[in-house]
C-alpha atoms as a PDB file:
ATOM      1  CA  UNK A   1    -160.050-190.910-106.530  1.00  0.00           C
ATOM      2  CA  UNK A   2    -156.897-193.083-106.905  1.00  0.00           C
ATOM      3  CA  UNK A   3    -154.348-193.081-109.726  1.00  0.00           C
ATOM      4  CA  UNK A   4    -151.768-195.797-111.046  1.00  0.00           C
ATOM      5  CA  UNK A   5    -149.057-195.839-113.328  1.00  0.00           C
ATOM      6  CA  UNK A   6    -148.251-198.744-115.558  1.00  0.00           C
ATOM      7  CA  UNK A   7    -145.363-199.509-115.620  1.00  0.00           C
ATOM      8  CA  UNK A   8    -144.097-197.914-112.226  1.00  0.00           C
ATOM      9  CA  UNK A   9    -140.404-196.979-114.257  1.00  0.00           C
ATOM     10  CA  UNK A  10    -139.302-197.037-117.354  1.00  0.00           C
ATOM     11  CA  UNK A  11    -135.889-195.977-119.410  1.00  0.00           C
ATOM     12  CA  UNK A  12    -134.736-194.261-121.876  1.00  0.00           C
ATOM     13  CA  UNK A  13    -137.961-193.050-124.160  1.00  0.00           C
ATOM     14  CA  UNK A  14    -140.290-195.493-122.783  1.00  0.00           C
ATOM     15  CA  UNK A  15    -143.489-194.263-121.963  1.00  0.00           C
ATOM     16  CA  UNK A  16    -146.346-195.283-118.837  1.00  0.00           C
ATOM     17  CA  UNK A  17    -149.954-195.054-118.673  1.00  0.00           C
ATOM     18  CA  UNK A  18    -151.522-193.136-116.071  1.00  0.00           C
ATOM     19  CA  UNK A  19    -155.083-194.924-115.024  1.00  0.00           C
ATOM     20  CA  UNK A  20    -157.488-192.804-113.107  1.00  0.00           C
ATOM     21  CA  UNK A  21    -160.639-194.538-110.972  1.00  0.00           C
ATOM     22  CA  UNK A  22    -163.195-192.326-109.428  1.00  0.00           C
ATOM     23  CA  UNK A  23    -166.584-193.007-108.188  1.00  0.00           C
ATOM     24  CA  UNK A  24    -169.841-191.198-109.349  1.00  0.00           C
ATOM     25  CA  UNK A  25    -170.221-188.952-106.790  1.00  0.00           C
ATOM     26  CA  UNK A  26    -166.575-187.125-108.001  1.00  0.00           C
ATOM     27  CA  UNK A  27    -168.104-185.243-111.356  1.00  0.00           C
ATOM     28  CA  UNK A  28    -166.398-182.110-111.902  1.00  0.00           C
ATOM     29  CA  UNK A  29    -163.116-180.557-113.258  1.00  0.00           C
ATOM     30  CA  UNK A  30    -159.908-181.326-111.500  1.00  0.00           C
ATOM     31  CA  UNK A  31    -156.188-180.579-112.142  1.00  0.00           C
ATOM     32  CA  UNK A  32    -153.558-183.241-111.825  1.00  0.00           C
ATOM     33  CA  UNK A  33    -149.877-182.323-111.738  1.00  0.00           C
ATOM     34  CA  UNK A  34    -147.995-185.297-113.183  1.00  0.00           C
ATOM     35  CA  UNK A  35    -144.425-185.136-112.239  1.00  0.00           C
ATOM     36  CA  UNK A  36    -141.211-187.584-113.535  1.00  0.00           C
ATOM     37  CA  UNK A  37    -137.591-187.731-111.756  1.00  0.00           C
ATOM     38  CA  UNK A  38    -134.624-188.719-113.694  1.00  0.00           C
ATOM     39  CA  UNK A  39    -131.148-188.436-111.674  1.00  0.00           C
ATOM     40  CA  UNK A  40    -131.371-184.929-110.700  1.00  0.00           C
ATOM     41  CA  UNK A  41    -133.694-183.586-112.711  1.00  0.00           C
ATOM     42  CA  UNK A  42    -137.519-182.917-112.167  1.00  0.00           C
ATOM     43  CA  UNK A  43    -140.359-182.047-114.849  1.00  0.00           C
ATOM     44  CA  UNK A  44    -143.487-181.935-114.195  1.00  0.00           C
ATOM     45  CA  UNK A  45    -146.915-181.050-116.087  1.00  0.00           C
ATOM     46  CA  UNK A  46    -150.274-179.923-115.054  1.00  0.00           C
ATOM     47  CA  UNK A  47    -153.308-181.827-117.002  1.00  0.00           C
ATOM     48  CA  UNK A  48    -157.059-181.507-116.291  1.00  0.00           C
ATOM     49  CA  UNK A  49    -159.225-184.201-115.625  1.00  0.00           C
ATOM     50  CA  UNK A  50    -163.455-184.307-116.494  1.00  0.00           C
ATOM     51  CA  UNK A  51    -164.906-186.222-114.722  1.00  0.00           C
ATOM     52  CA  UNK A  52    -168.727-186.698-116.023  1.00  0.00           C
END
């Protein structure tokens, strides 16, 4: 499994797309934590992924 953000940074508001490649042989449930940094402060979110 392998993940990519596009665009790598963006400002203000802007917002990225997270793309997510697995194979076949990686069906099942899994939970991501997505996390952003701005200055000093962290958030970060937990999201589940299907694979089918």
């Amino acid at each position: 499994m392998s993940a990519s953000l596009t665009p790598t940074s963006i400002t203000g508001s802007g917002t990225s797309t997270l793309n997510v490649t697995t194979t076949t042989k990686a069906r099942g449930t899994y939970t991501l934590t997505v996390k952003g940094v701005s200055g000093g402060i962290t958030k970060s979110v937990n999201v589940t992924l299907n694979v089918q």
